[in-house]
N, C-alpha and C. Protein backbone atom coordinates (compact mmCIF):
# COMPACT_ATOMS: atom_id res chain seq x y z
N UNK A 1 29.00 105.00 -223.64
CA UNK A 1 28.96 106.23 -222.87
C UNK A 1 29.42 106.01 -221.44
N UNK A 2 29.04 104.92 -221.05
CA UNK A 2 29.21 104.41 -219.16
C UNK A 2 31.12 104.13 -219.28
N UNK A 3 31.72 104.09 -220.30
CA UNK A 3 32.91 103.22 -220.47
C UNK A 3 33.41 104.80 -220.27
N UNK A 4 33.19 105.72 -221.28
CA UNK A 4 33.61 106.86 -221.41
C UNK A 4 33.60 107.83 -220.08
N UNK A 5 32.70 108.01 -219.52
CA UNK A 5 32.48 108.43 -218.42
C UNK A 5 33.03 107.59 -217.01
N UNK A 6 33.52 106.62 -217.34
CA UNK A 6 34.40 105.57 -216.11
C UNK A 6 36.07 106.20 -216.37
N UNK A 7 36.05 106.08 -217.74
CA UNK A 7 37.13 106.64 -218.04
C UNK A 7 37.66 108.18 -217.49
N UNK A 8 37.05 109.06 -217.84
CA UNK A 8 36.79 110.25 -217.38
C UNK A 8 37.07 110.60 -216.00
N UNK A 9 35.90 109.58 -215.20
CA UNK A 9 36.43 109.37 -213.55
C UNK A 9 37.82 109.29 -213.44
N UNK A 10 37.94 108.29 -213.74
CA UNK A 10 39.48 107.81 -213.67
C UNK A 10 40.50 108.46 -213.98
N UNK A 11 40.46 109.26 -215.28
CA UNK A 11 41.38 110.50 -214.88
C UNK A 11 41.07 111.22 -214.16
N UNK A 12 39.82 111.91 -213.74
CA UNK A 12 39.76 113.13 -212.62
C UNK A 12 40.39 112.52 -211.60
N UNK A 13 40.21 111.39 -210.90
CA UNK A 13 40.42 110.45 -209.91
C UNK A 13 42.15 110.50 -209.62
N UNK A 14 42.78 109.78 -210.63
CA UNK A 14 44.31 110.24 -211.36
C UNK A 14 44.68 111.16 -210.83
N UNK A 15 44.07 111.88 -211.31
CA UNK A 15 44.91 113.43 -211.37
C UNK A 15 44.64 114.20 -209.96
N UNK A 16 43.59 114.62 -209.80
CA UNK A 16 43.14 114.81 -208.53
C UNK A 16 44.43 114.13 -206.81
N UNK A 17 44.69 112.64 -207.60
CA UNK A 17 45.65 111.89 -206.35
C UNK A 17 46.88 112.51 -206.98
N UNK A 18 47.30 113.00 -208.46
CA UNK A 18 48.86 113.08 -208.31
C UNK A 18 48.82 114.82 -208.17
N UNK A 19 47.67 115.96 -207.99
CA UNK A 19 47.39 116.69 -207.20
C UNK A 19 47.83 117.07 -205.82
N UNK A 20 46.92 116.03 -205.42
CA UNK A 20 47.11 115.88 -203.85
C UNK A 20 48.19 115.44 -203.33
N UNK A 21 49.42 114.50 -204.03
CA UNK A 21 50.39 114.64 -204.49
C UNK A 21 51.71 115.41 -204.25
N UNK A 22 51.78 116.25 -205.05
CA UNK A 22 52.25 116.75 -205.75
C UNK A 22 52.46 118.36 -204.15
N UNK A 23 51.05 118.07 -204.05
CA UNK A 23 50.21 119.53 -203.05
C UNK A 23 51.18 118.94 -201.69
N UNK A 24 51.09 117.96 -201.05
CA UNK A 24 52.11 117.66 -199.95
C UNK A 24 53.08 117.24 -199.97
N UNK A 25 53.73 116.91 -201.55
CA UNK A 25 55.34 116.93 -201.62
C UNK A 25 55.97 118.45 -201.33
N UNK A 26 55.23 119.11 -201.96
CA UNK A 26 55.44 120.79 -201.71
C UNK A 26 55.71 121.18 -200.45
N UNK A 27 54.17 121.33 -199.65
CA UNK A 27 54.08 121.20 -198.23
C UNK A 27 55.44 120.72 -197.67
N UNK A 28 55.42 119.78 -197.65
CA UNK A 28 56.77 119.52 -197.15
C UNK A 28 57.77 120.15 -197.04
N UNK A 29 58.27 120.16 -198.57
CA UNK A 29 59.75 120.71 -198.66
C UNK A 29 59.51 122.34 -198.65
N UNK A 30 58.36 123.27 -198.61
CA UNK A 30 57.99 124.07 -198.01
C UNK A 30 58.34 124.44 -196.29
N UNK A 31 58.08 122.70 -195.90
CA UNK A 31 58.19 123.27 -193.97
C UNK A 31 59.94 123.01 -193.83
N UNK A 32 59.99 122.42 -194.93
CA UNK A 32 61.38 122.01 -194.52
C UNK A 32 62.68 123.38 -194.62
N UNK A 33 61.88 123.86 -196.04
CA UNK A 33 62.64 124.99 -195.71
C UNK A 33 62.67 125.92 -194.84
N UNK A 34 61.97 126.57 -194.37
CA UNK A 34 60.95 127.16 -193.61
C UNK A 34 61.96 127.13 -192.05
N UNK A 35 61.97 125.95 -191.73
CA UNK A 35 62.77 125.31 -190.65
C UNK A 35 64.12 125.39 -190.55
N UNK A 36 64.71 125.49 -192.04
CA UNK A 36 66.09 125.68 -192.38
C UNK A 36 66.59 127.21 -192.31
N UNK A 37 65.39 127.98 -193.04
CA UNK A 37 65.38 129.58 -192.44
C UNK A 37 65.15 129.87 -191.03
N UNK A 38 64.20 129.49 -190.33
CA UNK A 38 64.26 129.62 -188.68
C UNK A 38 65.53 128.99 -188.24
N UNK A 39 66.43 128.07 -188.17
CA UNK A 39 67.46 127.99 -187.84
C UNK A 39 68.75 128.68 -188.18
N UNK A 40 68.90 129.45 -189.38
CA UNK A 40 69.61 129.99 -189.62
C UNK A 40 69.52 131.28 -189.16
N UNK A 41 68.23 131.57 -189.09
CA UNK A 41 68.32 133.34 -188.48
C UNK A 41 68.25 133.16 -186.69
N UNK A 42 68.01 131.73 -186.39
CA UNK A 42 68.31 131.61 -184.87
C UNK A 42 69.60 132.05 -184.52
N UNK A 43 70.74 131.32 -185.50
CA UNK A 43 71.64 131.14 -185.29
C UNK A 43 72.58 132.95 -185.24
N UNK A 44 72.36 133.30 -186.47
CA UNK A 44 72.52 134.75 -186.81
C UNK A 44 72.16 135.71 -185.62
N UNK A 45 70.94 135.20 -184.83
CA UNK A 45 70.48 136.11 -183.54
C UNK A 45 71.09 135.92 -182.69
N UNK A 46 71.56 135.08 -182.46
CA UNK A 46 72.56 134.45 -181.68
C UNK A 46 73.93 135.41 -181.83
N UNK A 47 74.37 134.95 -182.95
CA UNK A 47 75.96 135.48 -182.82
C UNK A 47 75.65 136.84 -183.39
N UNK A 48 74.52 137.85 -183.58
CA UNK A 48 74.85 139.15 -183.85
C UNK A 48 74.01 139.31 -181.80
N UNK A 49 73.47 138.81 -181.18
CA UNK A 49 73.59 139.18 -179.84
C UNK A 49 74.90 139.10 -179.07
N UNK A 50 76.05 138.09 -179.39
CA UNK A 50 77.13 138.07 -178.67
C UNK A 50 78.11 138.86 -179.82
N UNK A 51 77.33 139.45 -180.56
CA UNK A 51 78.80 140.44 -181.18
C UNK A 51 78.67 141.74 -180.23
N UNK A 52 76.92 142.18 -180.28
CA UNK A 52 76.24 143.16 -179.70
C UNK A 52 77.08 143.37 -177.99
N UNK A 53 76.96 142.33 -177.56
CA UNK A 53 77.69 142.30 -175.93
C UNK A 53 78.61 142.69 -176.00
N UNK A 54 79.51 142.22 -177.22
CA UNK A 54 80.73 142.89 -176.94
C UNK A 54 81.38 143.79 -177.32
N UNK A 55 80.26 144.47 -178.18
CA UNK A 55 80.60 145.30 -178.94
C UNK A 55 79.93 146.57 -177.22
N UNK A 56 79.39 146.37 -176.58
CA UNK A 56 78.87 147.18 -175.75
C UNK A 56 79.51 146.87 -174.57
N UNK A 57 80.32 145.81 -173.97
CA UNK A 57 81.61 145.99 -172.98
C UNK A 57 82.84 146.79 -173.67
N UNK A 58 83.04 147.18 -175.07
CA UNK A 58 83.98 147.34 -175.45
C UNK A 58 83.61 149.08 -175.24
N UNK A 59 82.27 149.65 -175.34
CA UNK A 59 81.87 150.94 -175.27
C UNK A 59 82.13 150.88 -174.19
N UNK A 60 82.17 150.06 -173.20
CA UNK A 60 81.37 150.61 -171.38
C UNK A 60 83.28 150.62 -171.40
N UNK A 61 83.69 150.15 -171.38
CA UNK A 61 85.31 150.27 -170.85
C UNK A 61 85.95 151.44 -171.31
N UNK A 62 85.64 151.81 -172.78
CA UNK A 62 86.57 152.78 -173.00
C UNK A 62 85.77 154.39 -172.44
N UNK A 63 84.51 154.31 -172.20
CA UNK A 63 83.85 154.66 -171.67
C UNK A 63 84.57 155.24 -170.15
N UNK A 64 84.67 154.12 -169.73
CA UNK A 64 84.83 154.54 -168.05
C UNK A 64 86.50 154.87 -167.92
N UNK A 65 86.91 154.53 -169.35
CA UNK A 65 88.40 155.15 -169.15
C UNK A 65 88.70 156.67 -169.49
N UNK A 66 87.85 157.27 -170.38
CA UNK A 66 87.40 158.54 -171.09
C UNK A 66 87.03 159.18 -169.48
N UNK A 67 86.15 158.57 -168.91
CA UNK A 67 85.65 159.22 -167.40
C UNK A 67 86.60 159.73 -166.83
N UNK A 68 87.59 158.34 -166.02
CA UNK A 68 88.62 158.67 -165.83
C UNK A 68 90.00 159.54 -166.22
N UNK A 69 89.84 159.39 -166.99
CA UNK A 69 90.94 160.72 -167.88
C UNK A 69 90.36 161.40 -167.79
N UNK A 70 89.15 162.53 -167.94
CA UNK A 70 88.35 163.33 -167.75
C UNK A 70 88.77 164.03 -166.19
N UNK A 71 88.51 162.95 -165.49
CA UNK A 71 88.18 163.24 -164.00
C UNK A 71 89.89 163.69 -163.44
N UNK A 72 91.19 163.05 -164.02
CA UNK A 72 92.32 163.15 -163.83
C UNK A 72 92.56 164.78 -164.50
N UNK A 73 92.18 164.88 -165.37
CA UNK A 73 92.10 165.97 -166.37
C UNK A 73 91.24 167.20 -165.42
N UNK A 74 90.88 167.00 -164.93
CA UNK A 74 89.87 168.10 -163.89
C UNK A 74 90.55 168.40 -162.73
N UNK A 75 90.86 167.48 -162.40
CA UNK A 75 91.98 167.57 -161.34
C UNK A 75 93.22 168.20 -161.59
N UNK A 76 93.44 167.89 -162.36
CA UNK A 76 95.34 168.23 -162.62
C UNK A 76 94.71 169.81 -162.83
N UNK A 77 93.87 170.37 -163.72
CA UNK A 77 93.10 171.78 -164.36
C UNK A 77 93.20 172.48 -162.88
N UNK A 78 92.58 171.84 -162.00
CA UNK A 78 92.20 172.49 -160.70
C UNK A 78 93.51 172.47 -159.92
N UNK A 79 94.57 171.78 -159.77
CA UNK A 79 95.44 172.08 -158.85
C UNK A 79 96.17 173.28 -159.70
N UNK A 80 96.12 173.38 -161.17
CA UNK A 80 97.15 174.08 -161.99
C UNK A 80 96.93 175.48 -161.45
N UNK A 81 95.06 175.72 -161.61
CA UNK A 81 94.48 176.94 -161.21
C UNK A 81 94.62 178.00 -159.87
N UNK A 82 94.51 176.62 -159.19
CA UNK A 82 94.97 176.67 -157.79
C UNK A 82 96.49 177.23 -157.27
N UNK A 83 97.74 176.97 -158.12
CA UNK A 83 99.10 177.11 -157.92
C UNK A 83 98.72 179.36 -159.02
N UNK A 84 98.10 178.99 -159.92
CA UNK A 84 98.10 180.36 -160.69
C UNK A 84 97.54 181.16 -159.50
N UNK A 85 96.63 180.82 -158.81
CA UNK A 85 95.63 181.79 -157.54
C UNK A 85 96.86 182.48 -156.78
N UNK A 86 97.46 181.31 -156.33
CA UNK A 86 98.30 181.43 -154.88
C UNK A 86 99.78 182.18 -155.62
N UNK A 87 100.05 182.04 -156.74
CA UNK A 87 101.24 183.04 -157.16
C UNK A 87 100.28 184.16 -157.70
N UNK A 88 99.25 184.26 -158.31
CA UNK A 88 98.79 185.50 -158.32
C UNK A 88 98.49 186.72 -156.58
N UNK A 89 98.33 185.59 -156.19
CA UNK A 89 97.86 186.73 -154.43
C UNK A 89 99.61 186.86 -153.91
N UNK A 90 100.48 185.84 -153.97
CA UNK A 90 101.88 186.30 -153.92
C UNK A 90 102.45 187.42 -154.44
N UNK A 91 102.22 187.72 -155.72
CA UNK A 91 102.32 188.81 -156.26
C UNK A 91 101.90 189.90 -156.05
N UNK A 92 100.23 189.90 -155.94
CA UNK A 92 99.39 191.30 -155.31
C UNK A 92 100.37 191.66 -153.83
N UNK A 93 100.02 190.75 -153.38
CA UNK A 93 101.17 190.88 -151.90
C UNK A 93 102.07 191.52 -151.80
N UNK A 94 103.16 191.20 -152.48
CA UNK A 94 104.60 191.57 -152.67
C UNK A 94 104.92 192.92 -153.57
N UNK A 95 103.84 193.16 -154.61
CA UNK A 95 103.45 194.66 -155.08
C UNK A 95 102.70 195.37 -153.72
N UNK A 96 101.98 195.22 -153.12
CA UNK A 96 101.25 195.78 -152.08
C UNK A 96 102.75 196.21 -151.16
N UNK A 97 103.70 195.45 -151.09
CA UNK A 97 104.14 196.07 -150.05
C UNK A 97 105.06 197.30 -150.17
N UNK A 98 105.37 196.67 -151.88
CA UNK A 98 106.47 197.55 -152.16
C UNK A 98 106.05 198.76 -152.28
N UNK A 99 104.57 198.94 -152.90
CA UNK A 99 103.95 200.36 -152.97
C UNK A 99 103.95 201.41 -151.31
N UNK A 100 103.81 200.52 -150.37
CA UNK A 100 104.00 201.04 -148.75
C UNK A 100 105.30 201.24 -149.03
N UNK A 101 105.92 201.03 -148.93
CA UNK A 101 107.38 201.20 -149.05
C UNK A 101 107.73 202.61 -149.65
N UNK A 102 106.99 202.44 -150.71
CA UNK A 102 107.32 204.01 -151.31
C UNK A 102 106.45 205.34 -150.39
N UNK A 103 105.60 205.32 -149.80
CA UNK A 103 104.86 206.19 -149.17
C UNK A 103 105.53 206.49 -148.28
């Protein structure tokens, strides 16, 4: 019975170590991966932040060129308006006189 029960130990004992084993070969290649994913999505944060930059100098420029054309575009609108004013009051004018004329 003492032989049987030594025996017994000895596998729980066994098994229990290729357990424990087995439990931090895992562990391991667990952190290892683990580490291999944190570096890869470092890396990914990385180059989708410097796509991001430039994907947002590429907004801010065409941006401030849209402004500019805008602002040229307002201008040119306003002198056009400006030339329609001054031949429109030319005109009132030049009808104004001709109507004296007839009186």
């Amino acid at each position: 019975r003492l032989s049987r029960e030594g025996r017994i130990m000895k596998q729980l004992t066994d098994h229990a170590g290729e357990l424990t084993d087995k439990w931090e070969q895992e562990t391991l290649e667990r952190q290892k991966d683990a580490e291999e994913l944190k570096a890869r999505l470092e890396h990914h944060e990385s180059h989708r932040a410097k796509a991001d930059e430039d994907f947002d100098s590429l907004i801010s420029s065409e941006l401030m060129a849209l402004k500019e054309s805008l602002q040229a575009e307002s201008s040119e609108r306003k002198e056009e308006d400006d030339e329609i004013v001054a031949a429109l009051n030319r005109y009132t004018e030049n009808l104004q006189q001709s109507l004296s004329m007839l009186d």
